[in-house]
C-alpha atoms as a PDB file:
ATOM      1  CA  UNK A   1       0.000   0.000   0.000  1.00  0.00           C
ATOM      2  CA  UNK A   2       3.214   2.434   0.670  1.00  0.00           C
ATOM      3  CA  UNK A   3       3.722   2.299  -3.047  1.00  0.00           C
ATOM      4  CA  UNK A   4       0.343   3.700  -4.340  1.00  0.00           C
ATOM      5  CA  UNK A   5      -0.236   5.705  -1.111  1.00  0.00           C
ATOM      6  CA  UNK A   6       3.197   7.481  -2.621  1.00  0.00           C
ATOM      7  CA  UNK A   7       1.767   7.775  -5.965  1.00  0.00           C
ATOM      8  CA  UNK A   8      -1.665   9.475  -4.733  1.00  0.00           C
ATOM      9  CA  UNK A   9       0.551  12.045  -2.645  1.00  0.00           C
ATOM     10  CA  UNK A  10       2.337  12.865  -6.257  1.00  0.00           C
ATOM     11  CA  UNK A  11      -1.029  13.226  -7.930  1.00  0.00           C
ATOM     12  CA  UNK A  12      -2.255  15.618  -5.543  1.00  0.00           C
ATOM     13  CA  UNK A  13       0.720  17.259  -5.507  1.00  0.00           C
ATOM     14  CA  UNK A  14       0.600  17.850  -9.128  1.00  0.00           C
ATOM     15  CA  UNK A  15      -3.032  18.753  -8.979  1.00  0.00           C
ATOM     16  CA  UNK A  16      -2.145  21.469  -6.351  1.00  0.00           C
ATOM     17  CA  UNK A  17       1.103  22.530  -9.031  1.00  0.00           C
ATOM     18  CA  UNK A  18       0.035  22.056 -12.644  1.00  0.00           C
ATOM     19  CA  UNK A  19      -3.305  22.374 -12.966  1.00  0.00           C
ATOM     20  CA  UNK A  20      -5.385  25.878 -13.329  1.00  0.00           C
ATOM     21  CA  UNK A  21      -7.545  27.748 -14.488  1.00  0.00           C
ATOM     22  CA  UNK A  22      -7.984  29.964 -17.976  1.00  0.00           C
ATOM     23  CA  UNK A  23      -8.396  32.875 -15.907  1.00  0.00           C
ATOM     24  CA  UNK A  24      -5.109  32.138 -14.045  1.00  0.00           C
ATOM     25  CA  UNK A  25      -3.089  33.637 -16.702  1.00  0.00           C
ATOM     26  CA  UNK A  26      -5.029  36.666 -18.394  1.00  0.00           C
ATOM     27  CA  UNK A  27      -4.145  37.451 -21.392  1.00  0.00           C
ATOM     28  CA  UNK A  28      -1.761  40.504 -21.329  1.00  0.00           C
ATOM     29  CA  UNK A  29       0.481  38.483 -19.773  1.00  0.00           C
ATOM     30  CA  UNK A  30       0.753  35.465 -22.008  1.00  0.00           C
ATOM     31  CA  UNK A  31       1.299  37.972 -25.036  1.00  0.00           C
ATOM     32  CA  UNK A  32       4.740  39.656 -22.613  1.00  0.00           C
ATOM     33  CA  UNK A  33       6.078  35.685 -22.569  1.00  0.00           C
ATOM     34  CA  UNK A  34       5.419  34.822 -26.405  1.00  0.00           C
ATOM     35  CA  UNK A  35       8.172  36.620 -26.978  1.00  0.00           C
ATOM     36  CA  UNK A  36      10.053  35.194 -30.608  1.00  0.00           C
ATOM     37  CA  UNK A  37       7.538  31.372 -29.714  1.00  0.00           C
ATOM     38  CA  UNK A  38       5.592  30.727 -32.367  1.00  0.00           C
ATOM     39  CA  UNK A  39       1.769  29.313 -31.680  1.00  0.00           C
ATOM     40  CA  UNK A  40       0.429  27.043 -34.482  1.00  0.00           C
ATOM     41  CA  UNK A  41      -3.052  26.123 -34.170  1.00  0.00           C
ATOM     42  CA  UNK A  42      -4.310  23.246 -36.023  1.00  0.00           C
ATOM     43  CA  UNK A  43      -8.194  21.496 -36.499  1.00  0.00           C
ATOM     44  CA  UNK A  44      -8.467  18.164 -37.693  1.00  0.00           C
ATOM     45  CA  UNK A  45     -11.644  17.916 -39.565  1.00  0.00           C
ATOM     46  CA  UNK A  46     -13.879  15.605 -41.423  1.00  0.00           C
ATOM     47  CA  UNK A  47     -17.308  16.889 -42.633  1.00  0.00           C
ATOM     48  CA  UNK A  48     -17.656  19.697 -39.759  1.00  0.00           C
ATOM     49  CA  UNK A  49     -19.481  22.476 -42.365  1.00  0.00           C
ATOM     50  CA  UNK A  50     -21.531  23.269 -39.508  1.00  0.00           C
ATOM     51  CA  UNK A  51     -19.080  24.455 -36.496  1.00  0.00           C
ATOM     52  CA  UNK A  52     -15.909  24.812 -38.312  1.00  0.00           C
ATOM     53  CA  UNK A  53     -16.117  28.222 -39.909  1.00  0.00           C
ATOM     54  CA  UNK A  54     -17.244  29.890 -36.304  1.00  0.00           C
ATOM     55  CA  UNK A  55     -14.104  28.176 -34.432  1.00  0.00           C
ATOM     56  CA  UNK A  56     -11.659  29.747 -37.391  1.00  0.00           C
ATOM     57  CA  UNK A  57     -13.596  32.859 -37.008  1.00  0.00           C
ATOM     58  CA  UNK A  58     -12.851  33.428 -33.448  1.00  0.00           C
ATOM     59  CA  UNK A  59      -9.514  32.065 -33.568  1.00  0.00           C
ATOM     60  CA  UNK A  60      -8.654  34.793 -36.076  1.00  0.00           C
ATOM     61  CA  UNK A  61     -10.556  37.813 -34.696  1.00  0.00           C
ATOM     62  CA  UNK A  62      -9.511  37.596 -31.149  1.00  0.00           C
ATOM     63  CA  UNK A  63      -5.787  35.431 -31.261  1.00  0.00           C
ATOM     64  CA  UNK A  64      -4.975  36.833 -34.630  1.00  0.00           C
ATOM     65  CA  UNK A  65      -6.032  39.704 -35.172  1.00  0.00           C
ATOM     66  CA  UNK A  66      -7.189  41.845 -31.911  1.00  0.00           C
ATOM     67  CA  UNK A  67      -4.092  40.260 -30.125  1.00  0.00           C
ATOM     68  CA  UNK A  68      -0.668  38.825 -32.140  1.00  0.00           C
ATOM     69  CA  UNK A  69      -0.889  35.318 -29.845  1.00  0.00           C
ATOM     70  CA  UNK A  70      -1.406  32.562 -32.729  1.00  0.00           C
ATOM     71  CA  UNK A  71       0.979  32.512 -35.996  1.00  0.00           C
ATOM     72  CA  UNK A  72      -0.146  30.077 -37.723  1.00  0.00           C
ATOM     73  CA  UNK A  73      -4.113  28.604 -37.975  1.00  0.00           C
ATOM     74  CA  UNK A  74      -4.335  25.048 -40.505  1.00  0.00           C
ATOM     75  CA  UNK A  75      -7.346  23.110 -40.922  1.00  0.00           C
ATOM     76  CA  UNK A  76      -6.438  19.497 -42.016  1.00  0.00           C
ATOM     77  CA  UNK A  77      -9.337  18.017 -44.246  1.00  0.00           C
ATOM     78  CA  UNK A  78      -9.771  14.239 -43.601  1.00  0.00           C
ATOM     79  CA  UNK A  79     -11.769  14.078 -46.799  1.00  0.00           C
ATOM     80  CA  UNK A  80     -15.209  15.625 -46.020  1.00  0.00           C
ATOM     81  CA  UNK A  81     -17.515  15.351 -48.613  1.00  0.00           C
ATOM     82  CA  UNK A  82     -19.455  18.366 -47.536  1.00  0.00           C
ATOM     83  CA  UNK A  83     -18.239  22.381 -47.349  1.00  0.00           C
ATOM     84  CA  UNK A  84     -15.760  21.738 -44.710  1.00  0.00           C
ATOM     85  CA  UNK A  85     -12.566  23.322 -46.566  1.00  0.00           C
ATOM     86  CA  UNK A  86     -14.882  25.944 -48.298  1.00  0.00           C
ATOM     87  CA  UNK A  87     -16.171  27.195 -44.809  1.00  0.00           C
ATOM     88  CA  UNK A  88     -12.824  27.233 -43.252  1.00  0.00           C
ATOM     89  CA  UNK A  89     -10.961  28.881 -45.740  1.00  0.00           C
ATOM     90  CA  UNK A  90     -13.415  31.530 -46.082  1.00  0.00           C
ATOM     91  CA  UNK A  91     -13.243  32.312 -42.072  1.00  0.00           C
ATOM     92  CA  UNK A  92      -9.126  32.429 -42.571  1.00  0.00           C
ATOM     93  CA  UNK A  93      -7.663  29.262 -42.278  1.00  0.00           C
ATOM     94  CA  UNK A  94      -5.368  27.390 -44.082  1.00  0.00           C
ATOM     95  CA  UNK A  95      -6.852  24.826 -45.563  1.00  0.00           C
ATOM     96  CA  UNK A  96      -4.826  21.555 -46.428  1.00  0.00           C
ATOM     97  CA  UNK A  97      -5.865  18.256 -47.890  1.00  0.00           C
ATOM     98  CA  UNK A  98      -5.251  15.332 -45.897  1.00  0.00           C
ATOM     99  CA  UNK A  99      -3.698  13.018 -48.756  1.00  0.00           C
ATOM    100  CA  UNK A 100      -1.534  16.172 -49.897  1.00  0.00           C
ATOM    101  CA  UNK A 101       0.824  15.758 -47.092  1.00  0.00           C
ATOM    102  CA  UNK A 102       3.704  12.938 -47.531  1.00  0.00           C
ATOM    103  CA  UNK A 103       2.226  11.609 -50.344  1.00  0.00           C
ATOM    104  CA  UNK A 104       4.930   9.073 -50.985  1.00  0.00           C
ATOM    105  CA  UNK A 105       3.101   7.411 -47.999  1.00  0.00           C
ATOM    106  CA  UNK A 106      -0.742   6.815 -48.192  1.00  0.00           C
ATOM    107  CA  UNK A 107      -3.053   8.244 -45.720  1.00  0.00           C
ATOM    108  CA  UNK A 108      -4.569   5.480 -43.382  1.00  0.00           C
ATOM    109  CA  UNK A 109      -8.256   6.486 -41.843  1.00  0.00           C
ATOM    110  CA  UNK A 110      -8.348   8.175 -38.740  1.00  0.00           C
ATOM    111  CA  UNK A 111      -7.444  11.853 -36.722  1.00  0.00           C
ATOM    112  CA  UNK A 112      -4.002  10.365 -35.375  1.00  0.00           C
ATOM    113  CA  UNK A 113      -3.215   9.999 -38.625  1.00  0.00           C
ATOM    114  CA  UNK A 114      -4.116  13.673 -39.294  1.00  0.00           C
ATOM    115  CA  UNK A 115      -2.310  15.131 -35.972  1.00  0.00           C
ATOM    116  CA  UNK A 116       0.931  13.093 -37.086  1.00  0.00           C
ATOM    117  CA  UNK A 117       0.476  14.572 -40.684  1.00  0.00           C
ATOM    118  CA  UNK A 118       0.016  18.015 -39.543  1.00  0.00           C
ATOM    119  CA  UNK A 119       3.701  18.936 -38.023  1.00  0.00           C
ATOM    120  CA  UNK A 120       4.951  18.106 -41.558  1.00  0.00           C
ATOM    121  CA  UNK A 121       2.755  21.649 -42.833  1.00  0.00           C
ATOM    122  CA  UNK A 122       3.360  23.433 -39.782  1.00  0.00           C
ATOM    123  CA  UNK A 123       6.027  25.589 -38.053  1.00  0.00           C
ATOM    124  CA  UNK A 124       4.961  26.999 -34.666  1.00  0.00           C
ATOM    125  CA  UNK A 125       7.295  25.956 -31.581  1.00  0.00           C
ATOM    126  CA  UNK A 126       3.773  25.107 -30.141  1.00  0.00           C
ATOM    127  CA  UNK A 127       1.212  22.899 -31.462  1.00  0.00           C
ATOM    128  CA  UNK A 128      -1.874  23.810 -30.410  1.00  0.00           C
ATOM    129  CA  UNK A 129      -5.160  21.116 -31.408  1.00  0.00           C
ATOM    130  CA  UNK A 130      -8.585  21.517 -31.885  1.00  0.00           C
ATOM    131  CA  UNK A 131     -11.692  19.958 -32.520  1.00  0.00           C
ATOM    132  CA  UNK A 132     -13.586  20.753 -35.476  1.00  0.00           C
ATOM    133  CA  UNK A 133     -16.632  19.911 -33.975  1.00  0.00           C
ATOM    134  CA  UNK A 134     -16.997  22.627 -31.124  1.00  0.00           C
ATOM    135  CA  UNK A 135     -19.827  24.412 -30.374  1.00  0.00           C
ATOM    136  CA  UNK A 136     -20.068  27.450 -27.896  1.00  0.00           C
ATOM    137  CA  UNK A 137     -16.412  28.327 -28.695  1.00  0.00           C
ATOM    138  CA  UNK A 138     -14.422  30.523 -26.851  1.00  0.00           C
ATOM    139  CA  UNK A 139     -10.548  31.830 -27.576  1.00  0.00           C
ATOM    140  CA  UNK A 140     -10.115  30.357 -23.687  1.00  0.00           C
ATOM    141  CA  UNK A 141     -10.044  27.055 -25.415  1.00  0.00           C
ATOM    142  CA  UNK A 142      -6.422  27.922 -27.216  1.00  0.00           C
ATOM    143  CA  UNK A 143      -5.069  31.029 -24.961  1.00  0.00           C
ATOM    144  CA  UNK A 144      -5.785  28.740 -22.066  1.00  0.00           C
ATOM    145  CA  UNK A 145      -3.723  25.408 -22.938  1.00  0.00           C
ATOM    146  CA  UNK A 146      -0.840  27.778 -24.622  1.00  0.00           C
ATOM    147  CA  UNK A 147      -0.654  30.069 -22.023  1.00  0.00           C
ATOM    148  CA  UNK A 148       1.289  27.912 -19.797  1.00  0.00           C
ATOM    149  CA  UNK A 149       3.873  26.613 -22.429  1.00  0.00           C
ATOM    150  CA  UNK A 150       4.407  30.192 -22.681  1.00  0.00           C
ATOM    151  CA  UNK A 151       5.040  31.182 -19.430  1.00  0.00           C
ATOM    152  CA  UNK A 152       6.556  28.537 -17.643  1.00  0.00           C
ATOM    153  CA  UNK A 153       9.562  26.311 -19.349  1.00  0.00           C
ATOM    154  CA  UNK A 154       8.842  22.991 -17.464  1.00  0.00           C
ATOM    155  CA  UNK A 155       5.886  22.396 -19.008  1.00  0.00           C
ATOM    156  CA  UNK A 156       5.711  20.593 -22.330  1.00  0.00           C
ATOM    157  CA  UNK A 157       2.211  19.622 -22.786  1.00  0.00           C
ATOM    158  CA  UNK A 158      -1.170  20.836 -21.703  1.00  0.00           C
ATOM    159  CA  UNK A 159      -4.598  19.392 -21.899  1.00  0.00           C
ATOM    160  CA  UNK A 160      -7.678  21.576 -21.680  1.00  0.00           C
ATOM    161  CA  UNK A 161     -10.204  19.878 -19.074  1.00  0.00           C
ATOM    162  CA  UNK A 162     -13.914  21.004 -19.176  1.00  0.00           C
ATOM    163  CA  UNK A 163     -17.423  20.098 -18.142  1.00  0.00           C
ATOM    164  CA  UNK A 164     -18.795  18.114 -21.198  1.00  0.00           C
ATOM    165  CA  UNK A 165     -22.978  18.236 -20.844  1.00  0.00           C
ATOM    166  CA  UNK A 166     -25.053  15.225 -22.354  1.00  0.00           C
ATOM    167  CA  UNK A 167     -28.026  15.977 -23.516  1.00  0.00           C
ATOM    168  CA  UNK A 168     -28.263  19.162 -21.125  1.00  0.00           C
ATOM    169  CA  UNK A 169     -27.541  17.358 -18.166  1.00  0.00           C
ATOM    170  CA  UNK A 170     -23.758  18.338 -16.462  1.00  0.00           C
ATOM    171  CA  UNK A 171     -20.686  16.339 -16.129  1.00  0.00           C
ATOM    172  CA  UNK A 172     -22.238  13.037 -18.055  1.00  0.00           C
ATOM    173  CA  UNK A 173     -20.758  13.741 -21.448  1.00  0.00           C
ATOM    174  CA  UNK A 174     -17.160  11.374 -22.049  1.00  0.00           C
ATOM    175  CA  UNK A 175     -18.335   8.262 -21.611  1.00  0.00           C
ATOM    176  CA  UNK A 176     -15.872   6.391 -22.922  1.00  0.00           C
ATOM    177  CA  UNK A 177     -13.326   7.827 -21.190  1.00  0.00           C
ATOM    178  CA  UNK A 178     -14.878   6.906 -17.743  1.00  0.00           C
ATOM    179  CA  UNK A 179     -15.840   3.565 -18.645  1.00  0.00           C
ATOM    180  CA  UNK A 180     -12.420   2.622 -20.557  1.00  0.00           C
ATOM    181  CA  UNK A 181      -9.191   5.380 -20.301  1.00  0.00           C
ATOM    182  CA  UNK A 182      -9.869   6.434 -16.821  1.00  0.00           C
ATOM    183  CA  UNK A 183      -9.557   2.959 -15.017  1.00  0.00           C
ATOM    184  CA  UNK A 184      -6.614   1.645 -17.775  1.00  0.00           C
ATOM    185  CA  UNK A 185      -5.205   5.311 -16.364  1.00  0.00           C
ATOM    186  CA  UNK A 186      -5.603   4.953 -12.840  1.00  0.00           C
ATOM    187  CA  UNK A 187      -4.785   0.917 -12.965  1.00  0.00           C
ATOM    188  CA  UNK A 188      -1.522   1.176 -15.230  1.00  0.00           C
ATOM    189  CA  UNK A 189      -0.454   4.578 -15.324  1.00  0.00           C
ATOM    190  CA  UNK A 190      -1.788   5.972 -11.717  1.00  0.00           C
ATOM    191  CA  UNK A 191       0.223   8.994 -12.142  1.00  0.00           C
ATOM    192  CA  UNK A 192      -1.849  10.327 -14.598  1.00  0.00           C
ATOM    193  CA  UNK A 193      -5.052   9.379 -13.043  1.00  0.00           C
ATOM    194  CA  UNK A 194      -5.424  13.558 -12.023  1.00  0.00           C
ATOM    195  CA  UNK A 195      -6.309  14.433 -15.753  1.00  0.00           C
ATOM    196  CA  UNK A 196      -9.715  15.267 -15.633  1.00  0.00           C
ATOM    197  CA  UNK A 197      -9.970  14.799 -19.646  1.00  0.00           C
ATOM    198  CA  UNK A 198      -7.421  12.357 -20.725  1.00  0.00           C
ATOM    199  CA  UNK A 199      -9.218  11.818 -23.928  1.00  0.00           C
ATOM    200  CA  UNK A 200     -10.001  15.373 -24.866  1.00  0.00           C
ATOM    201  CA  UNK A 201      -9.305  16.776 -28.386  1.00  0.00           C
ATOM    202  CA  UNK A 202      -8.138  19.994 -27.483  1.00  0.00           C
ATOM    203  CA  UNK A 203      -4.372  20.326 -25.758  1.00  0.00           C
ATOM    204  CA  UNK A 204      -0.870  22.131 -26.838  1.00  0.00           C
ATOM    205  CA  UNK A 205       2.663  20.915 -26.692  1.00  0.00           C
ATOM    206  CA  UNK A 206       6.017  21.662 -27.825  1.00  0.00           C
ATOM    207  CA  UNK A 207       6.761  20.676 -31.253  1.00  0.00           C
ATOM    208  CA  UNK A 208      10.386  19.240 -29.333  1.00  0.00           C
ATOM    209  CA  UNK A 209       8.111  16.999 -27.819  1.00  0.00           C
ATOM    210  CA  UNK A 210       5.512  15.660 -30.598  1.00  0.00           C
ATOM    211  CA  UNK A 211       8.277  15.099 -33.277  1.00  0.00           C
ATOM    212  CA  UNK A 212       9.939  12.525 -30.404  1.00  0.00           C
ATOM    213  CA  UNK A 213       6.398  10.552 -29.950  1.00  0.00           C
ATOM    214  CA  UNK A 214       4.595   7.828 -32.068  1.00  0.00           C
ATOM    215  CA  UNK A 215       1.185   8.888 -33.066  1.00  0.00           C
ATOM    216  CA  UNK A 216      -2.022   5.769 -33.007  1.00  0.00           C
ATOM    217  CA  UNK A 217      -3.680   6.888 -36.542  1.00  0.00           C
ATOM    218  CA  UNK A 218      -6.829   6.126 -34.645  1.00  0.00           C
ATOM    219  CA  UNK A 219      -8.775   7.451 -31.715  1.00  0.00           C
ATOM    220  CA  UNK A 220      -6.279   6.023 -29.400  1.00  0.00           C
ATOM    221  CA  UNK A 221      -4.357   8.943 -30.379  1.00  0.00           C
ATOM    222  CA  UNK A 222      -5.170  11.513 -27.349  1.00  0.00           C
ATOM    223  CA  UNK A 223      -3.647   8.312 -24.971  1.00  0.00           C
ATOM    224  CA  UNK A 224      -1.447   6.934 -26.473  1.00  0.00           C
ATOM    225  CA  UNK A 225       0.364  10.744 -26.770  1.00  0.00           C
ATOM    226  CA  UNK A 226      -0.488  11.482 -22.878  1.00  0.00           C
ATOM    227  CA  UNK A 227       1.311   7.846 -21.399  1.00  0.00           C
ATOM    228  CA  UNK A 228       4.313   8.564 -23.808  1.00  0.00           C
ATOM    229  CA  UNK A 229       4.864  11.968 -23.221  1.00  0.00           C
ATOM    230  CA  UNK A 230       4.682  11.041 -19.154  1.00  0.00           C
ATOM    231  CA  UNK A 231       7.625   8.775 -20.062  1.00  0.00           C
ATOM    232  CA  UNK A 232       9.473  11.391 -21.764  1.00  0.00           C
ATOM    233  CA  UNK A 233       9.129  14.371 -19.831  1.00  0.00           C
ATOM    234  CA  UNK A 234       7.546  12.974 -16.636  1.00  0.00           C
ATOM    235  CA  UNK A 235       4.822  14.096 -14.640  1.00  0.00           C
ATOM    236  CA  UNK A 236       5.321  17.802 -14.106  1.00  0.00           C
ATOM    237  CA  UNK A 237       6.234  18.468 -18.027  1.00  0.00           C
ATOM    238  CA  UNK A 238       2.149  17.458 -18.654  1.00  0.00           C
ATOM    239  CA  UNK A 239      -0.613  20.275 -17.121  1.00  0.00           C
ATOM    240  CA  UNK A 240      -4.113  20.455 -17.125  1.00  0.00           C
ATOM    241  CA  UNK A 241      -6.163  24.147 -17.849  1.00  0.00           C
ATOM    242  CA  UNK A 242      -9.592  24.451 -16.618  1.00  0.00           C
ATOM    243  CA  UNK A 243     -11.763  25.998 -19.152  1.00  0.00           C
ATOM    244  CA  UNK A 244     -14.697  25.803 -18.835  1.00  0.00           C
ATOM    245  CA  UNK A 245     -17.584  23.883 -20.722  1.00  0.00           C
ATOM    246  CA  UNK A 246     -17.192  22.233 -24.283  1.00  0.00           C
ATOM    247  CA  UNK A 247     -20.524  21.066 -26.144  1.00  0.00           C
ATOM    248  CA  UNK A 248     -20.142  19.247 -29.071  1.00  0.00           C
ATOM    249  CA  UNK A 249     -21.720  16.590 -31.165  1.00  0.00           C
ATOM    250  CA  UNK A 250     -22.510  13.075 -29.660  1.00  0.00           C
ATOM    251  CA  UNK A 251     -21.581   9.930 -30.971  1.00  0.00           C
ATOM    252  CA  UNK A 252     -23.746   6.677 -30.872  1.00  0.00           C
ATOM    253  CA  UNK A 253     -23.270   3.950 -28.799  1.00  0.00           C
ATOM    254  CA  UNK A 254     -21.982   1.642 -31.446  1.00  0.00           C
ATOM    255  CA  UNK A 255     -19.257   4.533 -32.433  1.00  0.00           C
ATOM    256  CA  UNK A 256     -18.286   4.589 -28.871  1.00  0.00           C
ATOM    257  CA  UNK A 257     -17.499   1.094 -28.817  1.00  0.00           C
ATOM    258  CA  UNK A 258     -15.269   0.873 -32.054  1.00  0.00           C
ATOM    259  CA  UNK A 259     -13.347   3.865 -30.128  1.00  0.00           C
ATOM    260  CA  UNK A 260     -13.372   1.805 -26.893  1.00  0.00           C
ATOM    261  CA  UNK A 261     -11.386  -1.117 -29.256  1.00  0.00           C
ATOM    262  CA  UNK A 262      -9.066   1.487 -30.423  1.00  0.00           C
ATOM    263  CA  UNK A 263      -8.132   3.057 -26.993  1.00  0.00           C
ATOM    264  CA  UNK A 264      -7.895  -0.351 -24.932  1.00  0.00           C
ATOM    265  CA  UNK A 265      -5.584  -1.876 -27.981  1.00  0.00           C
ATOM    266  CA  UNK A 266      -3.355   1.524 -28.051  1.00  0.00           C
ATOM    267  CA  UNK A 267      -3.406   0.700 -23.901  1.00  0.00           C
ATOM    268  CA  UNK A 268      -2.030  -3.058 -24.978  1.00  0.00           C
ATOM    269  CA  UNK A 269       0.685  -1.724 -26.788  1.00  0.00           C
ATOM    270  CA  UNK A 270       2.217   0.235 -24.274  1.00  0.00           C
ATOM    271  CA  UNK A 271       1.835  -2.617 -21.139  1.00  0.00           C
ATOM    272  CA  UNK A 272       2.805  -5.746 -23.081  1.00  0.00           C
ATOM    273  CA  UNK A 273       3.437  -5.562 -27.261  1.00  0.00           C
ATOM    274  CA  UNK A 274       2.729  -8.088 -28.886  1.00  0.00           C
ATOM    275  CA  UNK A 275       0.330  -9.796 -31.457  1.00  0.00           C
ATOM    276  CA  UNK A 276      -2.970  -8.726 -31.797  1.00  0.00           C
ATOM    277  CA  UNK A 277      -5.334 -11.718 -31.572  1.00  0.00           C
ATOM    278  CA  UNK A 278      -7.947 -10.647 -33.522  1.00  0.00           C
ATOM    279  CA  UNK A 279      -7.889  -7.149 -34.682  1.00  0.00           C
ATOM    280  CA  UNK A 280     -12.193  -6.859 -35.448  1.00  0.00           C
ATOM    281  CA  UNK A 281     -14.699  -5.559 -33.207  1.00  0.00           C
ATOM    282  CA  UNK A 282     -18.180  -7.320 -33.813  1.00  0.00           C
ATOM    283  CA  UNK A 283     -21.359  -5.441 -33.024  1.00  0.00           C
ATOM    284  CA  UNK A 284     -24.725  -5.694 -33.531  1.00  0.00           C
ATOM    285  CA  UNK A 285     -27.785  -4.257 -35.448  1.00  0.00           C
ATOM    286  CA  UNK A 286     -31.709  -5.836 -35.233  1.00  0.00           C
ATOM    287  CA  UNK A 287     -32.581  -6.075 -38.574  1.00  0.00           C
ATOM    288  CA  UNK A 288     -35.853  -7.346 -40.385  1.00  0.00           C
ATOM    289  CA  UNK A 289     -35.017 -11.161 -39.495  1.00  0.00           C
ATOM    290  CA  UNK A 290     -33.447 -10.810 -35.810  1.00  0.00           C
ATOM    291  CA  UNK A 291     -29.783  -9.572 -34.829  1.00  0.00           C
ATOM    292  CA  UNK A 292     -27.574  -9.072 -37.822  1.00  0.00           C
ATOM    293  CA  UNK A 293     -23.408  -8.773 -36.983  1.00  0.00           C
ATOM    294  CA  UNK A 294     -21.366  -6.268 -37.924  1.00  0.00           C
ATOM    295  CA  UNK A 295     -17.563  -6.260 -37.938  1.00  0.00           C
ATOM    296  CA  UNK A 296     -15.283  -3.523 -37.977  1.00  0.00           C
ATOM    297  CA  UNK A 297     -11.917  -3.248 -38.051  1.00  0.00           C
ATOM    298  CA  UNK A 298     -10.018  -2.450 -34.734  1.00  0.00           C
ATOM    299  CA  UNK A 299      -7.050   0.966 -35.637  1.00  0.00           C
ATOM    300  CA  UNK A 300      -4.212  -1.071 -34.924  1.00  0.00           C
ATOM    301  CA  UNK A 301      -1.355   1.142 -36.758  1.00  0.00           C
ATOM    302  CA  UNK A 302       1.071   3.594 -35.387  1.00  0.00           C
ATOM    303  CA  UNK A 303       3.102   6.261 -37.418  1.00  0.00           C
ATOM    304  CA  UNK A 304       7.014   6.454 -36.026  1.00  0.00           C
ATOM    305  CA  UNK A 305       7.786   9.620 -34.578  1.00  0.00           C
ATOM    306  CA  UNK A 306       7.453  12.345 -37.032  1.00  0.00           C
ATOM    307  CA  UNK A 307      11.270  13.274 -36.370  1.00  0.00           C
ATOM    308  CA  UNK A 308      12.573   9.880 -38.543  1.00  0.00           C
ATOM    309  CA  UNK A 309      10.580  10.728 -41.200  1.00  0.00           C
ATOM    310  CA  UNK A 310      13.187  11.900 -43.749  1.00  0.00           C
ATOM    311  CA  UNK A 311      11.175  14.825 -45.364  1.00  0.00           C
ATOM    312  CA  UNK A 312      10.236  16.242 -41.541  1.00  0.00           C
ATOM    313  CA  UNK A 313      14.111  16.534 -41.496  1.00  0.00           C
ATOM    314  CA  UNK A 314      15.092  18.110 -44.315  1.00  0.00           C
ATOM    315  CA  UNK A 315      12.016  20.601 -43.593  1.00  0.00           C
ATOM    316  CA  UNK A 316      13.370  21.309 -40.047  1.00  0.00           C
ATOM    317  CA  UNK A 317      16.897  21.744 -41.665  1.00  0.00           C
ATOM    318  CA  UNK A 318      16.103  24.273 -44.509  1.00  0.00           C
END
């Protein structure tokens, strides 16, 4: 019991050090430590007409414009076969295909895949990553999670942790992350078990830390980055900022499960590699004539850091 009492003092203590609020660091000051750091913000996206042109918007009016915070603001199109890149390029962004990037090495589905992709057409010292799906969007969502890669040099990556309604009611949104990533969290990797949103899509590192990490193509992505960078840079690199409330769209429950598979088998990797068994997830639909199977296939790929990737190099070098 000594052992994990020992680890719950270090959560708390890193609760009590790294983890605050957006209104903790207003934003005059953040803008006095940018300094020469560059802030690249980047939205993975994949038919998100509806909400992505509002999120560019505000990015550019009040990080971009009113205030000289972000540098750099890419959308990365997935392939969405609705207005996607139209209404982010006519809010400001840049706007870059998907299957564009590295194309000596074909795109595999999923937003890991796009993260990874996205430091090759990108240049900030900070990454910053955000949802295309947000709703209610505030600037607090990127000024918050950069502001303390800005302002304080031990910290190398910072996740944005929020109230996440469902269906109007508080605090019952993320269910797969309490029913799956919190208890691999607190069971394998207790020191992290203080994030209060280990799976969120919103969070900002240094680029000297995502070019050293593997990226899951799939949605193991957001933990599979959070239990390597704890190896890297160790508990008190990683932060967590308060704020506020994030609404977004819902997935089913069948979606929830093929993420489940993905996030469990990126877990799997990281406590024992080894071969995969049987990489399919079977669900199941009532159809006309009873219960009718479905299988999908379980994300089981992960790109190499982006740093070995020859091109990255010769980018970083020119």
């Amino acid at each position: 019991m000594g052992r994990w009492a020992n680890v719950l003092d270090e959560v708390e203590r890193w609760l009590s050090r790294r983890s605050w609020s957006a209104a903790d660091r207003p934003l005059p000051g953040i803008l006095a430590a940018k300094r020469g750091t560059t802030v690249s913000v980047v939205l993975p996206a994949l038919n998100e007409e509806s909400t992505v042109g509002a999120i560019v918007s505000v990015i550019r009016r009040e990080l971009m414009e009113a205030v000289p915070l972000v540098d750099e603001l890419v959308v990365i199109d997935s392939g969405s076969t609705d207005r996607t890149a139209e209404r982010a390029a006519a809010a400001g962004a840049r706007v870059v295909h998907r299957d564009a990037i590295l194309p000596r090495m074909p795109a595999l589905p999923g937003k890991g895949e796009v993260l990874w992709r996205s430091l090759m057409v990108t240049s900030g010292d900070i990454v910053c990553y955000v949802d295309a799906d947000l709703e209610e969007f505030s600037a607090d969502f990127v000024s918050g999670i950069v502001g303390p890669l800005l302002t304080d040099p031990g910290v190398s990556l910072v996740k944005a942790m929020y109230d996440r309604p469902l269906a109007g009611a508080p605090g019952q949104g993320g269910r797969v992350t309490e029913l799956v990533a919190r208890p691999l969290l607190n069971l394998h990797w207790p020191q992290l078990a203080g994030f209060v949103q280990p799976l969120g899509g919103e969070y900002a590192a240094r680029r000297s830390l995502l070019e050293r990490l593997p990226f899951p193509v799939g949605y193991g992505v957001e933990l599979g980055l959070l239990v390597d960078a704890l190896h890297l840079v160790g508990l008190d690199g990683l932060a967590q900022v308060d704020v506020g409330r994030r609404v977004h769209r819902h997935q089913d429950g069948q979606a929830l499960g093929r993420m489940a598979a993905a996030i469990y088998r990126t877990a799997q990797l990281r406590l024992k590699p080894g071969h995969l068994v049987r990489p399919a997830l079977t669900q199941f639909e009532r159809g006309a004539d009873g219960f009718v199977p479905r299988t999908h296939a379980v994300d089981t790929e992960e790109r190499p850091p982006m740093r070995e990737i020859p091109e990255y190099a010769a980018r970083r070098a020119a």
